[in-house]
Protein backbone atom coordinates (compact mmCIF):
# COMPACT_ATOMS: atom_id res chain seq x y z
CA UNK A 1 -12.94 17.93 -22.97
CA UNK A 2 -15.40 19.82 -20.56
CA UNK A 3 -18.78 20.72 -20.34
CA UNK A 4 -20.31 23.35 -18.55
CA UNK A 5 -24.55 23.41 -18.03
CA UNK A 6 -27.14 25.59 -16.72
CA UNK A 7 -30.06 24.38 -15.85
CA UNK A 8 -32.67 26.79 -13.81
CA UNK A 9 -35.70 25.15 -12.46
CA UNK A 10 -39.13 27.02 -12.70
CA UNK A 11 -42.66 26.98 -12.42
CA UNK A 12 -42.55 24.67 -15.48
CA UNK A 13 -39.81 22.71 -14.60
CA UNK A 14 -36.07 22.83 -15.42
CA UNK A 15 -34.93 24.98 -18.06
CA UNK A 16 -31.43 24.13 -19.29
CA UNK A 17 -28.48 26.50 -21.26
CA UNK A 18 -24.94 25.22 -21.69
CA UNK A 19 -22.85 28.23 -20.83
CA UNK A 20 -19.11 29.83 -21.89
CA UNK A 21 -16.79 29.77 -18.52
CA UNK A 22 -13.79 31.42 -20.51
CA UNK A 23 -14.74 34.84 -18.51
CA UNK A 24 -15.52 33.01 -14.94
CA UNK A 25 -12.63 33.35 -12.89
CA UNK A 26 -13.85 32.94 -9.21
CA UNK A 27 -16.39 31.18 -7.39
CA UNK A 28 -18.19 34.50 -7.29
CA UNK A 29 -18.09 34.88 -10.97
CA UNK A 30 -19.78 31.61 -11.52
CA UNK A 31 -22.35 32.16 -8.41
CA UNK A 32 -23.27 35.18 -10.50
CA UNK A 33 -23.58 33.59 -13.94
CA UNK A 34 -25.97 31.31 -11.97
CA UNK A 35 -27.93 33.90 -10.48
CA UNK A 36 -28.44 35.91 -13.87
CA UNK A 37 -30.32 32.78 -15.13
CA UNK A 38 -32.57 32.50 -12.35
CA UNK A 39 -36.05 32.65 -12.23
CA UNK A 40 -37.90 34.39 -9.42
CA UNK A 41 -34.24 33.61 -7.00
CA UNK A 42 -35.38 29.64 -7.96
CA UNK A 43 -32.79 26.90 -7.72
CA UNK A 44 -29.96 26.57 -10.12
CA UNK A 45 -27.72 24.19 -10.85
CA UNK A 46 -24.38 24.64 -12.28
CA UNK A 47 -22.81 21.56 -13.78
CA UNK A 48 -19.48 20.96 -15.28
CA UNK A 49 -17.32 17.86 -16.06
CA UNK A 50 -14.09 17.05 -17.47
CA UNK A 51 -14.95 13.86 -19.32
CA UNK A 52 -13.83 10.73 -17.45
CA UNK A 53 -11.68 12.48 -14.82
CA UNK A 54 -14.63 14.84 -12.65
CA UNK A 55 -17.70 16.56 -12.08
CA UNK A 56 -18.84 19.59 -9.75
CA UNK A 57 -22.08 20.65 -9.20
CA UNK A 58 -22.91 24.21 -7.66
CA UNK A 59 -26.26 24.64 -6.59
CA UNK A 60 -27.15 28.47 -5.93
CA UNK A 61 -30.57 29.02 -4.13
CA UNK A 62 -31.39 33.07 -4.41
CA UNK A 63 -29.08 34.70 -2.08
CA UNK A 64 -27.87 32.03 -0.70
CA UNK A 65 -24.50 31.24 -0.56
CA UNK A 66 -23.43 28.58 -3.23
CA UNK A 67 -23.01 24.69 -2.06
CA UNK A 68 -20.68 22.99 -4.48
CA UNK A 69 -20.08 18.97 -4.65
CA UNK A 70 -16.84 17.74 -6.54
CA UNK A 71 -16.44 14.14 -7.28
CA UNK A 72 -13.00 13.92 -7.24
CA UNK A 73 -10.89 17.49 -5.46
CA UNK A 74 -7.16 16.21 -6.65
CA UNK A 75 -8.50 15.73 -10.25
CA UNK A 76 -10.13 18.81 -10.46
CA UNK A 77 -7.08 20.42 -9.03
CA UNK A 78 -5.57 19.82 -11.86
CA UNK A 79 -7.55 21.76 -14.23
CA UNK A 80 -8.41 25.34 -14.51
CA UNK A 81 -12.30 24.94 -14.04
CA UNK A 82 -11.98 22.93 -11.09
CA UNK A 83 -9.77 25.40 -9.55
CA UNK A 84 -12.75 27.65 -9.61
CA UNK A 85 -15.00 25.52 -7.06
CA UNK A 86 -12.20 24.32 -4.78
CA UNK A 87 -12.27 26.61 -2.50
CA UNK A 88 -10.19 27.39 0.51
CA UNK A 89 -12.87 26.97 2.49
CA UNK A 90 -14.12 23.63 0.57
CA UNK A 91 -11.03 22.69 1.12
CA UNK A 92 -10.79 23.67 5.18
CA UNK A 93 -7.77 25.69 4.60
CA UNK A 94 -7.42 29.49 6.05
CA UNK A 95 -8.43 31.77 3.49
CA UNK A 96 -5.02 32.96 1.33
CA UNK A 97 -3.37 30.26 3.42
CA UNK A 98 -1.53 28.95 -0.26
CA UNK A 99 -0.10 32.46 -0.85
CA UNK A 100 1.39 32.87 2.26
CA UNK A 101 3.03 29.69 1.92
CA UNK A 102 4.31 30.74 -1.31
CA UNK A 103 5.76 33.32 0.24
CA UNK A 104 7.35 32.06 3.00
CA UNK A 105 9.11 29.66 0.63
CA UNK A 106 10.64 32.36 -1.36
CA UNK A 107 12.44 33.40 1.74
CA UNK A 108 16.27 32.72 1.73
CA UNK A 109 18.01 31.13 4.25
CA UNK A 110 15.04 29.67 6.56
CA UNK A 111 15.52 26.40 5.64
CA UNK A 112 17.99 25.42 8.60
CA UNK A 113 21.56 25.51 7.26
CA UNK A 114 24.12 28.55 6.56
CA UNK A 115 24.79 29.92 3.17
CA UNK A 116 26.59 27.96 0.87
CA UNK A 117 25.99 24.94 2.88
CA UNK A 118 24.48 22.09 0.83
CA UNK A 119 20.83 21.35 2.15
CA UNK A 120 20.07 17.27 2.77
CA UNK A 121 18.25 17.74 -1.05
CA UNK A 122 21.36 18.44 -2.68
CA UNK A 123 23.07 15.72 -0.75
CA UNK A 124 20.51 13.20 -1.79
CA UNK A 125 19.51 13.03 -5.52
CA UNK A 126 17.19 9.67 -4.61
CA UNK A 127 14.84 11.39 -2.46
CA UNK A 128 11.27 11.41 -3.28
CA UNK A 129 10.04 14.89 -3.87
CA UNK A 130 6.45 14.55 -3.88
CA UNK A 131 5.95 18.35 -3.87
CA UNK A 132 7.23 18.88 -7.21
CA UNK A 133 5.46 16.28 -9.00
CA UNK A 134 2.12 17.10 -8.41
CA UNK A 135 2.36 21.09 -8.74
CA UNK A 136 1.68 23.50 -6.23
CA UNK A 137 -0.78 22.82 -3.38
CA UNK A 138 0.24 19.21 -4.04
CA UNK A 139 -1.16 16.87 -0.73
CA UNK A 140 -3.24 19.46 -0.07
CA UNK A 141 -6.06 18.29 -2.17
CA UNK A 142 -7.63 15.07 -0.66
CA UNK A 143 -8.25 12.74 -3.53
CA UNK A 144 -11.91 11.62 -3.82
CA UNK A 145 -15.38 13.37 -3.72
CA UNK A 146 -15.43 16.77 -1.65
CA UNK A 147 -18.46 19.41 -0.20
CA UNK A 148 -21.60 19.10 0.23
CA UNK A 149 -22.83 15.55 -0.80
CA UNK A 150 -26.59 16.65 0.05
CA UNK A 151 -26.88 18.98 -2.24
CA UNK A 152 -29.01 17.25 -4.65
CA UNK A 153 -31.30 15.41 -1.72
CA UNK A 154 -34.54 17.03 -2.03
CA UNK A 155 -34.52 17.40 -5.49
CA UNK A 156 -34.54 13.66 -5.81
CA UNK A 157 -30.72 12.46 -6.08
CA UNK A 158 -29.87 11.15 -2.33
CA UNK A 159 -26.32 11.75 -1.03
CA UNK A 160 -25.23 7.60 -1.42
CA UNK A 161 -26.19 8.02 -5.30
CA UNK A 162 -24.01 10.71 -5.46
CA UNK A 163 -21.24 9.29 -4.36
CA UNK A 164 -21.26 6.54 -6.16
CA UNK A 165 -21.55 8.54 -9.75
CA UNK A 166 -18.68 8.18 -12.19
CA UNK A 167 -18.85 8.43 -15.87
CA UNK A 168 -21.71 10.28 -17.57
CA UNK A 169 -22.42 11.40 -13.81
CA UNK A 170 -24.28 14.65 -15.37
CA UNK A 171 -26.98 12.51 -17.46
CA UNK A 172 -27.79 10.55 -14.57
CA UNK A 173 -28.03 13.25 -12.09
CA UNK A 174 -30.26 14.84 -14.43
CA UNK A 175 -32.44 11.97 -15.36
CA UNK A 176 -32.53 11.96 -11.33
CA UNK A 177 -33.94 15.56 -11.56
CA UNK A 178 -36.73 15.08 -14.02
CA UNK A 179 -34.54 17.02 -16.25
CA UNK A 180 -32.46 14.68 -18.70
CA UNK A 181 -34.23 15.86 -21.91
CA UNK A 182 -33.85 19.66 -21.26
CA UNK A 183 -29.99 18.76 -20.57
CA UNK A 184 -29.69 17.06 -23.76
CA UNK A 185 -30.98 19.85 -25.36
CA UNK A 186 -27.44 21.47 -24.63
CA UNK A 187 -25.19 18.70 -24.92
C-alpha cells in the first residue's frame, strides 16, 4: 500500500494535498507535479511511502534542482514509485550506465568460451546466482537510507532523526514540520 503527499509551505504555513502518481514517470515528472503546487517558488515537499518497507522525500525549492532522501534504496528498488527517485545519479552510477549493461549482455559469444562450449554455469547447477534473484540492477542498490539526509534540517527535522525514522516515518516528519494536522487532512 503507498501513499503519496503534497504538502507546500506558505505564508500561512504548510498546505497539504495527497496526489495521483499513476501519470509520474520520471524524476522530472514528479519535480514538476511539485512545482505546479507551489506557492510564490516556496518549498515543497513530496512524500511517499510504501507502508512498512520505505519512504522518500523530495524536497523542490523553486528552480532548484530536487534533493530526494530514501530510507531504504534496495527496498524501494523494488517497487515502481521508488524507481522514480533512485536516480543514476542518487545512486553514483554514469547516467544510462544500466542500459548499456543490458546491452552488452545481450551480446553473444563475449563471455570467454567458443560456441557450443558449456560455460562454468552450465557445468555447475549449485552456484549461487545472486543476479537473478534480486532482478535487474541487483547489488547495485546499496541497502539502507540513500541522498541527501539534510534535507529536512532547517525546517526542523535534523539529519540523525532522519535516519533513525522507520514506521509511520511520514507522521513524524511532519509533526517535526509543524505540519501533522494538514497531513492528516490527506491521509
Amino acid at each position: 500500500m503507498y501513499f503519496a503527499a503534497l504538502l507546500a509551505r506558505t505564508e500561512d504555513g504548510w498546505e497539504a494535498s495527497d496526489t495521483e502518481l499513476d501519470d509520474v514517470e520520471t524524476l522530472s515528472d514528479l519535480t514538476d507535479l511539485a512545482r505546479e503546487a507551489s506557492v510564490d517558488e516556496d518549498t515543497v515537499l513530496v512524500f511517499i511511502e510504501q507502508e512498512d518497507a520505505w519512504f522518500g522525500v523530495v524536497r523542490v525549492d523553486g528552480e532548484e534542482d530536487p534533493r530526494i532522501y530514501v530510507s531504504d534504496a534496495s527496498a524501494a528498488a523494488r517497487s515502481s514509485y521508488g524507481e522514480i527517485l533512485l536516480t543514476d545519479e542518487l545512486l553514483g552510477r554514469e547516467p544510462g550506465a544500466e542500459d548499456t549493461i543490458a546491452a552488452l549482455e545481450e551480446l553473444v559469444g563475449l563471455d570467454g568460451t567458443e560456441d557450443g562450449e558449456p560455460t562454468p554455469a552450465d557445468n555447475d547447477h549449485d552456484t549461487n546466482d545472486d543476479e537473478d534473484d534480486d532482478g535487474p540492477g541487483a547489488g547495485v542498490v546499496p541497502a539502507g537510507p540513500i541522498g541527501d539526509t539534510g534535507v529536512l534540517s532547517d525546517l526542523g527535522l535534523p539529519e540523525a532523526e532522519l535516519l533513525m525514522l522507520r514506521t509511520d516515518a511520514l507522521a513524524e516528519i511532519a509533526d517535526a514540520l509543524g505540519a501533522a494536522e494538514v497531513l492528516e487532512t490527506v491521509r
